[in-house]
PDB file of N, CA and C in Angstrom:
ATOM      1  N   UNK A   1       0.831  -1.187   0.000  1.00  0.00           N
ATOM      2  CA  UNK A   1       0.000   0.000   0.000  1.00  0.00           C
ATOM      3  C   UNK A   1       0.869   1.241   0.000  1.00  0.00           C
ATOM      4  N   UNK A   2       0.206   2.618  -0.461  1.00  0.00           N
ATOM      5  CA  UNK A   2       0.366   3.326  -0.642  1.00  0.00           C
ATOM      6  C   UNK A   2       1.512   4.118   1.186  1.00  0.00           C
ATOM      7  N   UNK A   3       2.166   5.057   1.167  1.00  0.00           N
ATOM      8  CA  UNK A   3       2.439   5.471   2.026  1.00  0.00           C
ATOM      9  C   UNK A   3       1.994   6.948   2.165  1.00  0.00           C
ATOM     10  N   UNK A   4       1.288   7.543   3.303  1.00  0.00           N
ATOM     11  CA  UNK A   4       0.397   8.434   3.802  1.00  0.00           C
ATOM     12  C   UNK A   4       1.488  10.049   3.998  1.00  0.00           C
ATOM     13  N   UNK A   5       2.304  10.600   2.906  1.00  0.00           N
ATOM     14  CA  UNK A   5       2.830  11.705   3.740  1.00  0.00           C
ATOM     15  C   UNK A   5       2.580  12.733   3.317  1.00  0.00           C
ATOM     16  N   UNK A   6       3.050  14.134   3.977  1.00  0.00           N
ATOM     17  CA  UNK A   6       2.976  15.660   3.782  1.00  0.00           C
ATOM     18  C   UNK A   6       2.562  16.012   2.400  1.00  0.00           C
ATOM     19  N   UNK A   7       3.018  15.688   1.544  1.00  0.00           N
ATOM     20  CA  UNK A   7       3.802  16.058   0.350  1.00  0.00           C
ATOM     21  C   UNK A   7       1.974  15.240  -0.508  1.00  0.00           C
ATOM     22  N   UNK A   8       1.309  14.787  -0.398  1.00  0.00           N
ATOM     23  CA  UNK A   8       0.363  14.039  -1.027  1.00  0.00           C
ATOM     24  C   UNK A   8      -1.054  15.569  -0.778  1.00  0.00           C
ATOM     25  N   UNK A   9      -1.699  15.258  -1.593  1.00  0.00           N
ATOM     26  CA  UNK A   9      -2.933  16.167  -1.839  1.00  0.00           C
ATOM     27  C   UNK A   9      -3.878  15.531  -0.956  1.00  0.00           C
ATOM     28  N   UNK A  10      -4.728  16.441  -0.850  1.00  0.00           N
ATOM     29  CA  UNK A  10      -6.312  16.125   0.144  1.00  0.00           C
ATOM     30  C   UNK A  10      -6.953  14.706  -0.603  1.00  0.00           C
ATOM     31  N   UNK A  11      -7.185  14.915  -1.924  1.00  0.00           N
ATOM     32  CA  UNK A  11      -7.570  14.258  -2.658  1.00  0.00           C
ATOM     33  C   UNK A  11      -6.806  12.798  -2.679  1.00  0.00           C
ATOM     34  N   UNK A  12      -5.573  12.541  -2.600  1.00  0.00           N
ATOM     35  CA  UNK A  12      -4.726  11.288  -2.622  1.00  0.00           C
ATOM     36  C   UNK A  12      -4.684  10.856  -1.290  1.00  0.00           C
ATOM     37  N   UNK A  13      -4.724  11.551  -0.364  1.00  0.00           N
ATOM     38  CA  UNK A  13      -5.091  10.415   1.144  1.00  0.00           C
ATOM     39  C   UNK A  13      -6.052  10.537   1.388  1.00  0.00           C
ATOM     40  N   UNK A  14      -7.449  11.121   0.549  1.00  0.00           N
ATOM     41  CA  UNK A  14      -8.453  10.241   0.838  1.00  0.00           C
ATOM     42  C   UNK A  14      -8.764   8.646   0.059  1.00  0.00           C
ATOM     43  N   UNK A  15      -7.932   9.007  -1.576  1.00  0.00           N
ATOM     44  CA  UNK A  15      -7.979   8.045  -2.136  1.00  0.00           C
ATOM     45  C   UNK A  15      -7.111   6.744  -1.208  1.00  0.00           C
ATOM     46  N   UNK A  16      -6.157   6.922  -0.846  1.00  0.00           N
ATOM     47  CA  UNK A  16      -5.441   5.844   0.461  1.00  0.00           C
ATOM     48  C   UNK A  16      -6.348   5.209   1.385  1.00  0.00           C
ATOM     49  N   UNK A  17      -6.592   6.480   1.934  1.00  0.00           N
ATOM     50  CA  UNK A  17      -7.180   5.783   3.135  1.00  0.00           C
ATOM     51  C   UNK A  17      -8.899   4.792   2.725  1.00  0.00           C
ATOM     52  N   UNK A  18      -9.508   5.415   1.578  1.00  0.00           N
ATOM     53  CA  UNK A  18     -10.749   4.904   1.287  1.00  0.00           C
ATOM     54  C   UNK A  18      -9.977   3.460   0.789  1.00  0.00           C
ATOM     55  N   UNK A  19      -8.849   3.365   0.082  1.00  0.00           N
ATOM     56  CA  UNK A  19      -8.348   2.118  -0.154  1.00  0.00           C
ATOM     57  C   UNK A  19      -8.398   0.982   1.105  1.00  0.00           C
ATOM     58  N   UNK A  20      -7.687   1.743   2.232  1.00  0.00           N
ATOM     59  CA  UNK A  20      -7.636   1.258   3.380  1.00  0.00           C
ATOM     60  C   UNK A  20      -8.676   0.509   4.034  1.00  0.00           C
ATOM     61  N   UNK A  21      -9.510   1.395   3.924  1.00  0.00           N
ATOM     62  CA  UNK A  21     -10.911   0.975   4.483  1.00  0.00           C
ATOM     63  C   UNK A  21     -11.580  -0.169   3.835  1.00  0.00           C
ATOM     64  N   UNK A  22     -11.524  -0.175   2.330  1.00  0.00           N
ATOM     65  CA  UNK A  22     -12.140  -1.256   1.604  1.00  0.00           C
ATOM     66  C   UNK A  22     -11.327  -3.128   2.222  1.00  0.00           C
ATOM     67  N   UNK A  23      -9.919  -2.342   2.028  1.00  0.00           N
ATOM     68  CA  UNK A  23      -8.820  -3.896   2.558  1.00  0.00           C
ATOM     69  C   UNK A  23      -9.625  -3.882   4.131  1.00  0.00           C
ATOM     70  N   UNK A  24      -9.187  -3.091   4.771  1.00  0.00           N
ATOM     71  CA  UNK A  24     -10.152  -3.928   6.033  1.00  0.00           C
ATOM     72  C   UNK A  24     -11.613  -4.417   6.720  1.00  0.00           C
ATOM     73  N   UNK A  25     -12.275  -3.930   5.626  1.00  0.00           N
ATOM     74  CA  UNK A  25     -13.889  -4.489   5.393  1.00  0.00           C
ATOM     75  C   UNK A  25     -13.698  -5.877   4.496  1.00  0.00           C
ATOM     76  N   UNK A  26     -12.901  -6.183   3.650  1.00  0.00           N
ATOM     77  CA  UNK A  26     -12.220  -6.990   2.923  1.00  0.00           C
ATOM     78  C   UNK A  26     -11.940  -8.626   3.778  1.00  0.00           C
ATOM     79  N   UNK A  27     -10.799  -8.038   4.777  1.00  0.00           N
ATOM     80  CA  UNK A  27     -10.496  -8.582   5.671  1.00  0.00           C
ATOM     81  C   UNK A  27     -11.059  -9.332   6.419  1.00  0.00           C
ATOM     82  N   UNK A  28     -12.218  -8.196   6.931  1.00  0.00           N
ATOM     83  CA  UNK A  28     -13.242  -8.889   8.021  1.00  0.00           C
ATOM     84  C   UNK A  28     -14.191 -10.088   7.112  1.00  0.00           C
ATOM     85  N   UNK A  29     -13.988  -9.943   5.880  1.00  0.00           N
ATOM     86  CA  UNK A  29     -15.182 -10.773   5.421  1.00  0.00           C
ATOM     87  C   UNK A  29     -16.717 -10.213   5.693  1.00  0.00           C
ATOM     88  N   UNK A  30     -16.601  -8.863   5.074  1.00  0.00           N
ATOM     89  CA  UNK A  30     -18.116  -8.349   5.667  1.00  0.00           C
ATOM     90  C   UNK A  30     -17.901  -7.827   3.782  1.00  0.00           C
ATOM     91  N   UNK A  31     -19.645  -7.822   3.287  1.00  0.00           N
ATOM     92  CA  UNK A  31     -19.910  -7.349   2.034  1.00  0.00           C
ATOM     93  C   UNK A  31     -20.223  -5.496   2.372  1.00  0.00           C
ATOM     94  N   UNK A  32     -20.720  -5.097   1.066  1.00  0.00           N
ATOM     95  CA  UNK A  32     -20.535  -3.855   0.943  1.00  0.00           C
ATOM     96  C   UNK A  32     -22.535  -3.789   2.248  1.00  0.00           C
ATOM     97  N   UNK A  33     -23.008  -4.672   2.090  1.00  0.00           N
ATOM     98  CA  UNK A  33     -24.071  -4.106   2.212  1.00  0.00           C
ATOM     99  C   UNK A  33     -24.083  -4.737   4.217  1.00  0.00           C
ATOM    100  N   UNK A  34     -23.476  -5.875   4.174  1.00  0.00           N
ATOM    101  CA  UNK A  34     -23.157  -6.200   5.829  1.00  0.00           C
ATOM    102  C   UNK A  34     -22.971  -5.448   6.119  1.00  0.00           C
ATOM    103  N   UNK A  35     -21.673  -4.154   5.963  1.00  0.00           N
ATOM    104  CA  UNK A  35     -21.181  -3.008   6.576  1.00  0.00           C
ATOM    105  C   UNK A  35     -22.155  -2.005   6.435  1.00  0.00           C
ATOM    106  N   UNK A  36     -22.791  -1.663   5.779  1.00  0.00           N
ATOM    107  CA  UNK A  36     -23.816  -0.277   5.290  1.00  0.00           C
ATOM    108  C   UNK A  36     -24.938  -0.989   6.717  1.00  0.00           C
ATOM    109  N   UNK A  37     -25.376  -2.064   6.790  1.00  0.00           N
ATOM    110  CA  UNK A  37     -25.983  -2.460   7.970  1.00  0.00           C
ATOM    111  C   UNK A  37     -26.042  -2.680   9.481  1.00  0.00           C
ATOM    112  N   UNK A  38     -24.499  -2.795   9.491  1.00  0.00           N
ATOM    113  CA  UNK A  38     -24.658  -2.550  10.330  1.00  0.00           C
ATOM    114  C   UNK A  38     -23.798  -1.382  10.702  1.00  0.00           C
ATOM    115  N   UNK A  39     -23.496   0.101  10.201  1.00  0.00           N
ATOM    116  CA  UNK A  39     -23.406   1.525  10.689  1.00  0.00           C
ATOM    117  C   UNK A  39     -24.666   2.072  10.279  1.00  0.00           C
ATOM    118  N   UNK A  40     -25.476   1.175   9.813  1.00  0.00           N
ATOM    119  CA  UNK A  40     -26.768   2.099   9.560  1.00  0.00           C
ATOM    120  C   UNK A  40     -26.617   3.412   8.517  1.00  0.00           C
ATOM    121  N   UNK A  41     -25.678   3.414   7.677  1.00  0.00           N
ATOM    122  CA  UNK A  41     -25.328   4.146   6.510  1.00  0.00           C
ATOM    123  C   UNK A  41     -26.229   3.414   5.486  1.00  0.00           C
ATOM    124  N   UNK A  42     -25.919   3.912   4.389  1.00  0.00           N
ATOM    125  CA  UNK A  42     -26.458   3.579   2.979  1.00  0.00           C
ATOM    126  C   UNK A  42     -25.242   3.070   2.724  1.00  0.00           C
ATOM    127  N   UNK A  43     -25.988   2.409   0.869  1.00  0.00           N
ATOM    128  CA  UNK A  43     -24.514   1.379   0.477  1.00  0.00           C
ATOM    129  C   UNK A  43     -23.855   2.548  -0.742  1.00  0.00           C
ATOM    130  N   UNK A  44     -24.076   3.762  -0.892  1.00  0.00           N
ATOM    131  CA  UNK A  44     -23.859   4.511  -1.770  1.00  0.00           C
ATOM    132  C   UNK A  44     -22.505   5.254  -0.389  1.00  0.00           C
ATOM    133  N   UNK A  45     -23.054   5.833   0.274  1.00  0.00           N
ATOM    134  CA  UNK A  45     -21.932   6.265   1.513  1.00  0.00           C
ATOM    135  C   UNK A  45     -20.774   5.131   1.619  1.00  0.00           C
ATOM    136  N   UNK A  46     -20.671   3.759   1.624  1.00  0.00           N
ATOM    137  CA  UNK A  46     -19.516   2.897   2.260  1.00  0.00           C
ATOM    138  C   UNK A  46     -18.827   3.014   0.939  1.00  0.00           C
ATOM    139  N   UNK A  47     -19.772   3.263  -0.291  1.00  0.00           N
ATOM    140  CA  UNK A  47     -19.030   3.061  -1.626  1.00  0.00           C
ATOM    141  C   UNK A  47     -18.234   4.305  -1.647  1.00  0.00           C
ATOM    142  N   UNK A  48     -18.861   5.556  -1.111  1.00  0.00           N
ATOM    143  CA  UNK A  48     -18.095   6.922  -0.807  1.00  0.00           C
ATOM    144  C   UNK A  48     -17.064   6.556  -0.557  1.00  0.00           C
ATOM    145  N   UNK A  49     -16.629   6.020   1.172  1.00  0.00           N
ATOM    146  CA  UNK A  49     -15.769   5.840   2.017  1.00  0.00           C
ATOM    147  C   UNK A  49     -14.814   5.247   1.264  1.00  0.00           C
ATOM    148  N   UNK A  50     -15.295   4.066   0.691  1.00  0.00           N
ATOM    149  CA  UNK A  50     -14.017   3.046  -0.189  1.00  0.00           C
ATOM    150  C   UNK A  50     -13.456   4.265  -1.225  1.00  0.00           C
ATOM    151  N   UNK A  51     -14.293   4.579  -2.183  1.00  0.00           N
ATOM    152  CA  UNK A  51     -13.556   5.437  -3.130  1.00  0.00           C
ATOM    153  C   UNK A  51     -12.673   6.829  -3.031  1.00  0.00           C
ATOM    154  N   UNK A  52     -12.819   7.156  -1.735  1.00  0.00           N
ATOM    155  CA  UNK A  52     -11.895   8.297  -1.507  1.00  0.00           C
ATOM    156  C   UNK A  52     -12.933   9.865  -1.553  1.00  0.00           C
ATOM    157  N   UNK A  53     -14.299   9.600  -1.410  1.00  0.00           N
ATOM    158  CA  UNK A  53     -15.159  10.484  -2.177  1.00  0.00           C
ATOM    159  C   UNK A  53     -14.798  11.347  -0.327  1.00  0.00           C
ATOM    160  N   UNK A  54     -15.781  12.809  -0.238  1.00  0.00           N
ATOM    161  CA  UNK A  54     -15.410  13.546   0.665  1.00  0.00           C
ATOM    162  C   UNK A  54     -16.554  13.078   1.307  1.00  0.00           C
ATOM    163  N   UNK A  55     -16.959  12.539   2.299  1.00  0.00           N
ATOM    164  CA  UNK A  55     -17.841  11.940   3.057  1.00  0.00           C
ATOM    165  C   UNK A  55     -17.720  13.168   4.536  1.00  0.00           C
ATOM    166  N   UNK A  56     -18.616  12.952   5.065  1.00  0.00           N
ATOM    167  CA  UNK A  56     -18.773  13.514   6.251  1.00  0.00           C
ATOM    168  C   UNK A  56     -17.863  12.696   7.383  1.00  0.00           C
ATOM    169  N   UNK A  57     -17.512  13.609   8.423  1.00  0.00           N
ATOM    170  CA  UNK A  57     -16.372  12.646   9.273  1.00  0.00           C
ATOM    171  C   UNK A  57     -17.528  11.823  10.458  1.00  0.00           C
ATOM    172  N   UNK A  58     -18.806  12.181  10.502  1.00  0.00           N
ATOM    173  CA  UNK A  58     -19.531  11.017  11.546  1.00  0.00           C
ATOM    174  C   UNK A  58     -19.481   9.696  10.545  1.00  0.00           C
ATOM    175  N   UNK A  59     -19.332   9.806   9.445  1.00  0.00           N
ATOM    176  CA  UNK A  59     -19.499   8.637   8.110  1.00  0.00           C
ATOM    177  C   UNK A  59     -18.196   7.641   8.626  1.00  0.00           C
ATOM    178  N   UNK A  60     -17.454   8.064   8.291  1.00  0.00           N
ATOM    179  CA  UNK A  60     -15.871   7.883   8.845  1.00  0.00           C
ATOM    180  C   UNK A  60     -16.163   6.907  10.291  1.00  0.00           C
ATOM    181  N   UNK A  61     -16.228   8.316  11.351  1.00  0.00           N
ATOM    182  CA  UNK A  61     -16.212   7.269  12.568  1.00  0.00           C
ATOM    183  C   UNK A  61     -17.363   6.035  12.355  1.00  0.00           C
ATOM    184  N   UNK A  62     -18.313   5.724  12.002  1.00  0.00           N
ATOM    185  CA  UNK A  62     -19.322   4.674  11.718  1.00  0.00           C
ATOM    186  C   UNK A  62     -18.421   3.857  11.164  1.00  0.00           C
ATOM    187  N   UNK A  63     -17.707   3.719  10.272  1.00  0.00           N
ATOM    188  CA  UNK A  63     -17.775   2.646   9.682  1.00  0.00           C
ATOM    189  C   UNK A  63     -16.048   2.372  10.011  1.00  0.00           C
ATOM    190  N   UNK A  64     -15.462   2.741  10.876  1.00  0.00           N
ATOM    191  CA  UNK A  64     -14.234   2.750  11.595  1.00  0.00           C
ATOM    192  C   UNK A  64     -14.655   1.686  12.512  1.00  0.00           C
ATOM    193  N   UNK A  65     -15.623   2.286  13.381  1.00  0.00           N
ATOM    194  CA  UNK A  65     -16.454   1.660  14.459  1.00  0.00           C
ATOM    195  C   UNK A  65     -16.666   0.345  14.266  1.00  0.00           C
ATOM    196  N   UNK A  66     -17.161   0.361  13.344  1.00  0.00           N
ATOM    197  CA  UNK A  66     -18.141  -1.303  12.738  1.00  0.00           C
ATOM    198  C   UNK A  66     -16.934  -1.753  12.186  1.00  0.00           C
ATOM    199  N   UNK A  67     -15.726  -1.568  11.829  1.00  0.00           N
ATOM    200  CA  UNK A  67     -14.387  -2.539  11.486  1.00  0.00           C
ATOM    201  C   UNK A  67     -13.945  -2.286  12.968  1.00  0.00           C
ATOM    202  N   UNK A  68     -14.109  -2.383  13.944  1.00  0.00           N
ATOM    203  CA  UNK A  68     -13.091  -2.465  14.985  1.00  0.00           C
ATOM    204  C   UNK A  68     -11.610  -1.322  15.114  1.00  0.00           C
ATOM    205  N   UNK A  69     -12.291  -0.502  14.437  1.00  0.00           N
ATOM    206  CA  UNK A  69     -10.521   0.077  14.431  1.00  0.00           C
ATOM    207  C   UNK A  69     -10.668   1.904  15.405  1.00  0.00           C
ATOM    208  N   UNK A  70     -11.653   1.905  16.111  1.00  0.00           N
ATOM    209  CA  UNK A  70     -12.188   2.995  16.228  1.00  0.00           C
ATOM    210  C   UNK A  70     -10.968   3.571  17.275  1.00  0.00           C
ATOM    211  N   UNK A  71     -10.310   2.784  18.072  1.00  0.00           N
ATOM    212  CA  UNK A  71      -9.413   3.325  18.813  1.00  0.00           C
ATOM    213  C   UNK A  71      -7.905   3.501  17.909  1.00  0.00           C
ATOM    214  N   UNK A  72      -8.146   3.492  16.851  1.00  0.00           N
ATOM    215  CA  UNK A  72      -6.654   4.090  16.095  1.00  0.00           C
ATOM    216  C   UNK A  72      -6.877   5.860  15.880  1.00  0.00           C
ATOM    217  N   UNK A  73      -8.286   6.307  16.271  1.00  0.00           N
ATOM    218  CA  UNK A  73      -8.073   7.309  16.332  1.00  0.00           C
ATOM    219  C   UNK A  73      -7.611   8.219  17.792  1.00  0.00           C
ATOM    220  N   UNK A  74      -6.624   7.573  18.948  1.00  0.00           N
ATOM    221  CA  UNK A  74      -5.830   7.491  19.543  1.00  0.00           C
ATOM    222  C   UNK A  74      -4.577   8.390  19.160  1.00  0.00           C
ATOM    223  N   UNK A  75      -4.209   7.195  18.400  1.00  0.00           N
ATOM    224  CA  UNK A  75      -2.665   7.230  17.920  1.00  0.00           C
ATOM    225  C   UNK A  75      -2.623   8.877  16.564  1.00  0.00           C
ATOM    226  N   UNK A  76      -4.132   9.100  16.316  1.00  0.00           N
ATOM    227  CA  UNK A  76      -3.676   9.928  15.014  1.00  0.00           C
ATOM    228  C   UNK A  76      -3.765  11.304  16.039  1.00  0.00           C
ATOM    229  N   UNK A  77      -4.305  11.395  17.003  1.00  0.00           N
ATOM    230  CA  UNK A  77      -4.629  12.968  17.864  1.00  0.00           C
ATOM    231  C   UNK A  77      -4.906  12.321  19.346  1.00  0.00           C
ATOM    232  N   UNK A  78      -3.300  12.410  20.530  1.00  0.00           N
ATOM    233  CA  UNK A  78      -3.428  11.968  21.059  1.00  0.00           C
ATOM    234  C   UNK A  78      -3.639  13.681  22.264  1.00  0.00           C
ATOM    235  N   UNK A  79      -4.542  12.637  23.492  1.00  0.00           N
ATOM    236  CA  UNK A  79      -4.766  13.599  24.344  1.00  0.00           C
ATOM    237  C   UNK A  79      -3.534  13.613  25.035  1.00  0.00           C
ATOM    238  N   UNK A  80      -2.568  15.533  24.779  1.00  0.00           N
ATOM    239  CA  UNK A  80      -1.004  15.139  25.358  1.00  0.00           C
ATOM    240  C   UNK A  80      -1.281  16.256  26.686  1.00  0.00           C
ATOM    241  N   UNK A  81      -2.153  16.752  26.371  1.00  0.00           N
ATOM    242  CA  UNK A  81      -2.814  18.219  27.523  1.00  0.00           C
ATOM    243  C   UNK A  81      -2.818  17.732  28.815  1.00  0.00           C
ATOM    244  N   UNK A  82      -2.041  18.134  29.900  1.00  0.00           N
ATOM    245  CA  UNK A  82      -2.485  17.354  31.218  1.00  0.00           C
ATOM    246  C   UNK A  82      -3.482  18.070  31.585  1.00  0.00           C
ATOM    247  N   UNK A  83      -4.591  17.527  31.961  1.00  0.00           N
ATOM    248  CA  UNK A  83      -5.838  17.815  32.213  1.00  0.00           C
ATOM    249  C   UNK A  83      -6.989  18.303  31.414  1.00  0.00           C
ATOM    250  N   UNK A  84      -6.058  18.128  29.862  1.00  0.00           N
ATOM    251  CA  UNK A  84      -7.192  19.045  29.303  1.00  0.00           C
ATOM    252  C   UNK A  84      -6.950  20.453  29.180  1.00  0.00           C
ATOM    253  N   UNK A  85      -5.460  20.945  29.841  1.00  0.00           N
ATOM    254  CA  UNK A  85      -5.946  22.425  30.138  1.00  0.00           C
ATOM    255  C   UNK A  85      -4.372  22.837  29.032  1.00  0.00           C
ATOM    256  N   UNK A  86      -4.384  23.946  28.346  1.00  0.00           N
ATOM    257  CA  UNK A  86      -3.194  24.258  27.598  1.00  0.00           C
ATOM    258  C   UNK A  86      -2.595  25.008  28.051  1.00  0.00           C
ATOM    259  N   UNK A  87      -1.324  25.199  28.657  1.00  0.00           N
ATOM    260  CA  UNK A  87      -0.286  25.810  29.656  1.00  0.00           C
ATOM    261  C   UNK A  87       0.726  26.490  28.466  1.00  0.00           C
ATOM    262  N   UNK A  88       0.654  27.722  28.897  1.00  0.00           N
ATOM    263  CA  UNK A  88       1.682  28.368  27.566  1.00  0.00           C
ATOM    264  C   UNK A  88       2.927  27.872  28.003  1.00  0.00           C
ATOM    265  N   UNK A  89       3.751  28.511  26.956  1.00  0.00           N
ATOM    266  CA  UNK A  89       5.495  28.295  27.504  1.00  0.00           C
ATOM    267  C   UNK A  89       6.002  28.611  28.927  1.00  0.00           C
ATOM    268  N   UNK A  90       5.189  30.075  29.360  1.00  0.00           N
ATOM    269  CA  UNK A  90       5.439  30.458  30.857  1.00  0.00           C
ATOM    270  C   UNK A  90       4.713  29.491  32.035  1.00  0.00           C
ATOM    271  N   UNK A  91       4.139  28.575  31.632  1.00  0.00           N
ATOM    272  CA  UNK A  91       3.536  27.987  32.747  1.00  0.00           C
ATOM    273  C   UNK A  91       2.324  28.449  33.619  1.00  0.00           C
ATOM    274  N   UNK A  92       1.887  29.251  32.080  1.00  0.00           N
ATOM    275  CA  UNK A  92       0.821  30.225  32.466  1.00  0.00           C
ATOM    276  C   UNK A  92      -0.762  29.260  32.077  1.00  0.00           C
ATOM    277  N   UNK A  93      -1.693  29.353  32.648  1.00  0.00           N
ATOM    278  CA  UNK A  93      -2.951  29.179  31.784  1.00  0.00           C
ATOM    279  C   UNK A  93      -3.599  29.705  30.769  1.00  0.00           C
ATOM    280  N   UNK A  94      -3.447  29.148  29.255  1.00  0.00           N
ATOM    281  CA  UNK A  94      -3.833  29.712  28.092  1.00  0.00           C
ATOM    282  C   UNK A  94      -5.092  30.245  27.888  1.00  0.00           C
ATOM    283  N   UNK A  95      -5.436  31.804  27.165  1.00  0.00           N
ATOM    284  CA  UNK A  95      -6.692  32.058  27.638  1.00  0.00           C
ATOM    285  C   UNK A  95      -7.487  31.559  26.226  1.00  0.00           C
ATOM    286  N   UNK A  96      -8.699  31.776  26.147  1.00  0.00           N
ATOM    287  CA  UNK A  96      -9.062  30.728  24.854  1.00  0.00           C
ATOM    288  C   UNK A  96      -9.073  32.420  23.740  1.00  0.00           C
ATOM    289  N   UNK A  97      -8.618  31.827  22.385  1.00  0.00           N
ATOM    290  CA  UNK A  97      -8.680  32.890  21.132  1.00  0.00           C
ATOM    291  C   UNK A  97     -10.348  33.435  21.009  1.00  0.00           C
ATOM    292  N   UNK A  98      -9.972  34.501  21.093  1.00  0.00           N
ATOM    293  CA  UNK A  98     -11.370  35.267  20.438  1.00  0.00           C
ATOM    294  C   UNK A  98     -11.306  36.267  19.257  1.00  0.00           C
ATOM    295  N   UNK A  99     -12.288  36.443  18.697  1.00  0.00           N
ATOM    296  CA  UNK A  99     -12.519  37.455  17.748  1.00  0.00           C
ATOM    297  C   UNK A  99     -12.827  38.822  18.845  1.00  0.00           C
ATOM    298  N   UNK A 100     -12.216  39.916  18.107  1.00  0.00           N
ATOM    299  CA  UNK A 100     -12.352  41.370  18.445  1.00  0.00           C
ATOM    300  C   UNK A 100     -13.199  41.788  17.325  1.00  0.00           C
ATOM    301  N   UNK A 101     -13.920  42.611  18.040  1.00  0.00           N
ATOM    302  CA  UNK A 101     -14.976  43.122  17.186  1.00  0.00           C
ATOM    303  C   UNK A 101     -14.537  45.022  17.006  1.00  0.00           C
ATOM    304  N   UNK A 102     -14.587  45.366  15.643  1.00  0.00           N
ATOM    305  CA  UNK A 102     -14.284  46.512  15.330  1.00  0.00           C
ATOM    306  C   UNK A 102     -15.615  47.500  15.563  1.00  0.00           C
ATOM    307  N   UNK A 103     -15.233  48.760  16.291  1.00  0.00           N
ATOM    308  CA  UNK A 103     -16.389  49.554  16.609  1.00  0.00           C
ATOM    309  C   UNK A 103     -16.120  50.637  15.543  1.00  0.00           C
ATOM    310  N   UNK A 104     -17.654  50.561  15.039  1.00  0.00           N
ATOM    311  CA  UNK A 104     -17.386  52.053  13.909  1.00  0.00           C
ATOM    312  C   UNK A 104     -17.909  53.062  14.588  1.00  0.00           C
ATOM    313  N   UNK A 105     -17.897  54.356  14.409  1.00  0.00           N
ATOM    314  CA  UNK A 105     -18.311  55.197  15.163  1.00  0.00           C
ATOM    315  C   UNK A 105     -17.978  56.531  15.584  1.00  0.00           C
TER     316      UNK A 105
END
């Protein structure tokens, strides 16, 4: 298989990874329409997913889910925040980004 890096377009790691997805629905020995059944998708959406098409990301987690692989999304965005909370460089508590609003007048 293909290898996943920087340098590849939006368009070519979805085509990968929809590859991906087909080999491990493949794998499991599940048909196009076993899987559409049980994420409760349509069989036009799993055909999305396989082909690289731009699917919605709840589409994604469904049918991640229903192959068993749902905890590899772990390894791709791991929680590194202790507590959840984002500590600047000073060891300060980060305040959250906002928009400023321009006053005319």
């Amino acid at each position: 298989m293909s290898s996943i890096g920087e340098y590849l377009t939006d368009k070519e790691v979805m085509l990968i990874l929809g590859a991906r997805f087909r080999a491990r629905r493949l794998d499991r020995n599940l048909s196009i329409n076993a899987l559409a059944e049980k994420t409760g998708l349509n069989f036009k959406t799993i055909i999305g997913v396989e082909s690289g098409a731009d699917v919605k990301f709840s589409s994604i987690i469904k049918v991640t889910r229903a192959l068993g692989m749902v905890g590899s999304f772990e390894a791709l965005l791991p929680d590194t925040l202790p507590g959840n909370e984002a500590f600047s460089s000073r060891g300060t508590l980060r305040m959250r980004a906002y928009k400023t609003q321009s006053r005319k007048g």
